[in-house]
N, C-alpha and C. Protein backbone atom coordinates (compact mmCIF):
# COMPACT_ATOMS: atom_id res chain seq x y z
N UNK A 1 3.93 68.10 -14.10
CA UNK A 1 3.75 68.53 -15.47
C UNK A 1 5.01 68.20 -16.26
N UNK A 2 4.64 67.93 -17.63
CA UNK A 2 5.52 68.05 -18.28
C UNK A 2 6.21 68.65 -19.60
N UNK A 3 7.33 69.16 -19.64
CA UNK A 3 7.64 70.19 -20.15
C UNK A 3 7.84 70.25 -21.67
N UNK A 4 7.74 70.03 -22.47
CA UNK A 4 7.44 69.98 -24.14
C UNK A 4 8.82 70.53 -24.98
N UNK A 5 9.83 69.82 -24.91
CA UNK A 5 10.86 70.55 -25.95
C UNK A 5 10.10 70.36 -27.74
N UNK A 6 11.16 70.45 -28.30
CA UNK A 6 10.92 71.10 -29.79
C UNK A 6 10.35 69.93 -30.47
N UNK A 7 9.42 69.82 -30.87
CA UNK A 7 9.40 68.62 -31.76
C UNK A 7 8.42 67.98 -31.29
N UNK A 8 7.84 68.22 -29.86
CA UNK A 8 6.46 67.34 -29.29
C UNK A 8 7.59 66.38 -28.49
N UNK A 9 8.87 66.28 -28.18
CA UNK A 9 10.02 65.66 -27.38
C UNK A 9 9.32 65.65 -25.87
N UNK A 10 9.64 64.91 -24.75
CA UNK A 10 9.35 65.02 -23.76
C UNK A 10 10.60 64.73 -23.10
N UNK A 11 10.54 66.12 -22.09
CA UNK A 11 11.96 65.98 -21.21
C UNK A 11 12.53 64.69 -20.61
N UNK A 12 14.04 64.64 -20.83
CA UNK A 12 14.54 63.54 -20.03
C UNK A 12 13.79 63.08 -18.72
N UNK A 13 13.69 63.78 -17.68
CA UNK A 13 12.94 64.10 -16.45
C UNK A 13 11.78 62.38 -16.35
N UNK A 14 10.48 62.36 -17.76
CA UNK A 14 9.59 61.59 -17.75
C UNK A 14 9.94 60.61 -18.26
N UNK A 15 11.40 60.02 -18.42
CA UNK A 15 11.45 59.30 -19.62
C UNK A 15 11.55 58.09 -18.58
N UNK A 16 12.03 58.01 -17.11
CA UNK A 16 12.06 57.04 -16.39
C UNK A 16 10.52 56.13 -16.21
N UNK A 17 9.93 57.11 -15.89
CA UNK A 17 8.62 57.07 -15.59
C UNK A 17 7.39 56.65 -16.84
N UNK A 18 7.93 56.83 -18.02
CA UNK A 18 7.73 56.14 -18.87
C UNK A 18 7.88 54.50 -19.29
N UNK A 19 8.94 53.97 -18.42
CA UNK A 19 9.47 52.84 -18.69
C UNK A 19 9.35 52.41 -17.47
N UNK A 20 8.75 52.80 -16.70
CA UNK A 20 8.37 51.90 -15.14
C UNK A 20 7.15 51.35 -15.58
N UNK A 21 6.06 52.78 -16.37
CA UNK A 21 4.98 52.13 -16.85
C UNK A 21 4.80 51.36 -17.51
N UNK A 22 5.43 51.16 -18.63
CA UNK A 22 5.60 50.04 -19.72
C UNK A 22 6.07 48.70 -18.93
N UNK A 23 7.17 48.34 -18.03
CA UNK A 23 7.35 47.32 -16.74
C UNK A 23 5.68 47.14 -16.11
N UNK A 24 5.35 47.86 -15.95
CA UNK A 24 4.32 47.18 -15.33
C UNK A 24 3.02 47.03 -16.21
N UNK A 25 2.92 47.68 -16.92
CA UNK A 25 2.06 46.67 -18.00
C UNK A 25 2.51 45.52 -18.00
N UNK A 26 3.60 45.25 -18.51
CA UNK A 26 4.31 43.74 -18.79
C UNK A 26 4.08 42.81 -17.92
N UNK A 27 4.18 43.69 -16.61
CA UNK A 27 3.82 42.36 -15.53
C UNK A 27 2.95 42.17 -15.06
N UNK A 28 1.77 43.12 -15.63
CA UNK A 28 0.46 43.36 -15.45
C UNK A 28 -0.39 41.86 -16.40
N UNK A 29 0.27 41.93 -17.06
CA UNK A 29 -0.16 41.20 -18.44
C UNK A 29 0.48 39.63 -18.42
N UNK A 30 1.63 39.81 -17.85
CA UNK A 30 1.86 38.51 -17.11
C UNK A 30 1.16 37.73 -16.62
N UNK A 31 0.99 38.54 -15.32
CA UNK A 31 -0.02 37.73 -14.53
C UNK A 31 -1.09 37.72 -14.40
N UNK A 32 -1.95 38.62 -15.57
CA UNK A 32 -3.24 37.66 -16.38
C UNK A 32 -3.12 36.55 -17.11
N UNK A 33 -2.16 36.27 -17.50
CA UNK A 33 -1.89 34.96 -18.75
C UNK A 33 -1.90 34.24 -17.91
N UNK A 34 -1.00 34.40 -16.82
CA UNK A 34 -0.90 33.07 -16.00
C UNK A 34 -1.99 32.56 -15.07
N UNK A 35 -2.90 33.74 -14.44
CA UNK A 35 -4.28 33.06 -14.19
C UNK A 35 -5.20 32.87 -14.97
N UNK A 36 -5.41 33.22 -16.20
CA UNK A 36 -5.99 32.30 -17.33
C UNK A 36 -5.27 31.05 -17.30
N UNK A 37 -4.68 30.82 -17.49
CA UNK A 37 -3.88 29.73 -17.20
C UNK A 37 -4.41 28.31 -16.30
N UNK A 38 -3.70 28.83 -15.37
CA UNK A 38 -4.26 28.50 -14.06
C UNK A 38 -6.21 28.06 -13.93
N UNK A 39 -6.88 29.14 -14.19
CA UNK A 39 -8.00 28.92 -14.56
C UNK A 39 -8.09 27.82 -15.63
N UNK A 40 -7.97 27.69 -16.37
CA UNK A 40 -8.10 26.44 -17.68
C UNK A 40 -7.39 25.26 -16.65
N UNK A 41 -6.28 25.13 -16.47
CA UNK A 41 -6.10 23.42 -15.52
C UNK A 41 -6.74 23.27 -15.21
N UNK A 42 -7.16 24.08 -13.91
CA UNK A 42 -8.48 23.61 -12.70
C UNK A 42 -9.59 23.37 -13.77
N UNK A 43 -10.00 24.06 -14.54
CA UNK A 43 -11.31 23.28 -15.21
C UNK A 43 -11.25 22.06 -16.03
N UNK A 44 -10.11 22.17 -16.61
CA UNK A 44 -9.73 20.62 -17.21
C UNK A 44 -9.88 19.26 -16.05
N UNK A 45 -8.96 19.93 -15.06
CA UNK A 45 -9.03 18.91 -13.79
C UNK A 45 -10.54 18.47 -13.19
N UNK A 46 -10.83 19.61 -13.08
CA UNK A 46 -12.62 19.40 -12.30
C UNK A 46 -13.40 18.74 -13.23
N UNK A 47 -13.00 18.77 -15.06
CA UNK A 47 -13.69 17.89 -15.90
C UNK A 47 -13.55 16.45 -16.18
N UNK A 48 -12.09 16.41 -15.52
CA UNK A 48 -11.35 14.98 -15.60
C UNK A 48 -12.55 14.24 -14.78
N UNK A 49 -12.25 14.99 -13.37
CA UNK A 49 -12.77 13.71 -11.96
C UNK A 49 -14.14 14.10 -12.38
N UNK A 50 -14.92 14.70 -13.11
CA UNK A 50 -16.00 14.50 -13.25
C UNK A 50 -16.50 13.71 -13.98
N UNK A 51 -15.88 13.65 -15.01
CA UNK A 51 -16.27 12.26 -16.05
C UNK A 51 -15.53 10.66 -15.44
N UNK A 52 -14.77 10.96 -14.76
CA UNK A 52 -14.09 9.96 -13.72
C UNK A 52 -15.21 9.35 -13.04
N UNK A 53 -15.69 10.58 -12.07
CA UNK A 53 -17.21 10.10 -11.19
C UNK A 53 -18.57 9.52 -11.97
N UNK A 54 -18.52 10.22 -12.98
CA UNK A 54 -20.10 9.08 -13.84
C UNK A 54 -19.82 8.01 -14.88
N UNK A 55 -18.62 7.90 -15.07
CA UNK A 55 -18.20 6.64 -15.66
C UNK A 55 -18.41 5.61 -14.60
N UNK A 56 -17.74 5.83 -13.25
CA UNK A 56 -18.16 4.82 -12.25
C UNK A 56 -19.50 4.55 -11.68
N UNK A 57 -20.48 5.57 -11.73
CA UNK A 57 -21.49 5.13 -11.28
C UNK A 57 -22.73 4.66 -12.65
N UNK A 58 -21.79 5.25 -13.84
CA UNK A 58 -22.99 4.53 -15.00
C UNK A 58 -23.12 3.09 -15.17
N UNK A 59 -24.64 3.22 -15.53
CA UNK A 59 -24.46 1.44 -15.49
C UNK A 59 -23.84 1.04 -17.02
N UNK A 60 -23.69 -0.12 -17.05
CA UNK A 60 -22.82 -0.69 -18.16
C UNK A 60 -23.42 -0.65 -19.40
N UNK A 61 -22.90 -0.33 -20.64
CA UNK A 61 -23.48 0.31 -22.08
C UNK A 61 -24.17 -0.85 -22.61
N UNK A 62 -23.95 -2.28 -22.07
CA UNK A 62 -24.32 -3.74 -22.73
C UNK A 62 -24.49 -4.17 -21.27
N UNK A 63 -25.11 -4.50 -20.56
CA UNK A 63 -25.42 -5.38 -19.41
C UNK A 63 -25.66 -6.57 -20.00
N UNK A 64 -25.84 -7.44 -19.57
CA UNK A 64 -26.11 -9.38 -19.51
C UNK A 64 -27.29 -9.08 -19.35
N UNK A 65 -28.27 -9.86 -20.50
CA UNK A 65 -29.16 -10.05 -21.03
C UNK A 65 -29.97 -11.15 -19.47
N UNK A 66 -30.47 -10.66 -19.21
CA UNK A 66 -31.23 -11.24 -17.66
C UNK A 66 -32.11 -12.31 -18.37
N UNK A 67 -32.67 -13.40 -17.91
CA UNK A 67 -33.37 -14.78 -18.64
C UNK A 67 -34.55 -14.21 -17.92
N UNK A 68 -35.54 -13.97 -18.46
CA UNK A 68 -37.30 -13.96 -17.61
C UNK A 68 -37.32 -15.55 -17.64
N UNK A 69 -38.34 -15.57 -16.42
CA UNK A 69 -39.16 -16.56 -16.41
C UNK A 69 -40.21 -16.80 -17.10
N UNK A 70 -40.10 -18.11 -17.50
CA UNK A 70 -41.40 -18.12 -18.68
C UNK A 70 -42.38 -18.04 -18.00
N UNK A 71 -43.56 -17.48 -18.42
CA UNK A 71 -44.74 -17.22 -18.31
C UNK A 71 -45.63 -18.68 -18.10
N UNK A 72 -46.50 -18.80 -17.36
CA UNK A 72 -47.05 -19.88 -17.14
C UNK A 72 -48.01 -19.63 -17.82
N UNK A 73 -48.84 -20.70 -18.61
CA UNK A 73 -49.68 -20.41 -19.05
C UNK A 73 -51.06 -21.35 -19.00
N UNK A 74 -51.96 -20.44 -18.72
CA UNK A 74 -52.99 -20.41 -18.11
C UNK A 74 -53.81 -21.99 -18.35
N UNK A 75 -53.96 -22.67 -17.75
CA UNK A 75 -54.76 -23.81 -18.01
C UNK A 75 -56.26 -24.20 -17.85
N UNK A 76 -56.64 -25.03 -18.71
CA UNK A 76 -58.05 -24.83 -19.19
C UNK A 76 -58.68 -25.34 -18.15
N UNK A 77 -60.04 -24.85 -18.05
CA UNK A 77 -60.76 -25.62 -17.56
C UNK A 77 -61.68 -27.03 -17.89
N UNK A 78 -61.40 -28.04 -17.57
CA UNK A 78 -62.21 -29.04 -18.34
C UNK A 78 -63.74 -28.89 -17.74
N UNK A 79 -64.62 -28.73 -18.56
CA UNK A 79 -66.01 -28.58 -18.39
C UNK A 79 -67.00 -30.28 -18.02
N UNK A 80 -67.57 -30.40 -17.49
CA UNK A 80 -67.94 -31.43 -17.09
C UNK A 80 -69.11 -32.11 -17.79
């Protein structure tokens, strides 16, 4: 418990314990930033080699125009 001087004051006693808590928020909060962090590279990274991987297997935006074979065309019959 703690003991209430004049004014709503809180005894010397809590004042350590006050500032351990505030320390560890801080480093609480730290090391969420830094695995947000952390989290965002790896997804940048995993987006890199992913667009890495279907760039290589897409086929090409303009391929070479392939030549068909002309069509044969059908010949008459001469009637007798």
């Amino acid at each position: 418990m703690t003991t209430r001087l004049k004014d709503g004051e809180k005894s010397p006693a809590t004042m350590p314990k006050k500032a351990e808590q505030l320390r560890d928020a801080a480093r609480a909060m730290q090391d969420y930033r830094s695995q947000a962090l952390a989290t965002l590279a790896n997804a940048e990274r995993l987006r890199a080699l992913r667009l890495a991987k279907e760039q290589s297997h897409a086929p090409d935006a303009n391929p070479p125009a392939q030549e068909k074979p002309a069509k044969k065309q059908p010949t008459k019959k001469k009637r007798a």
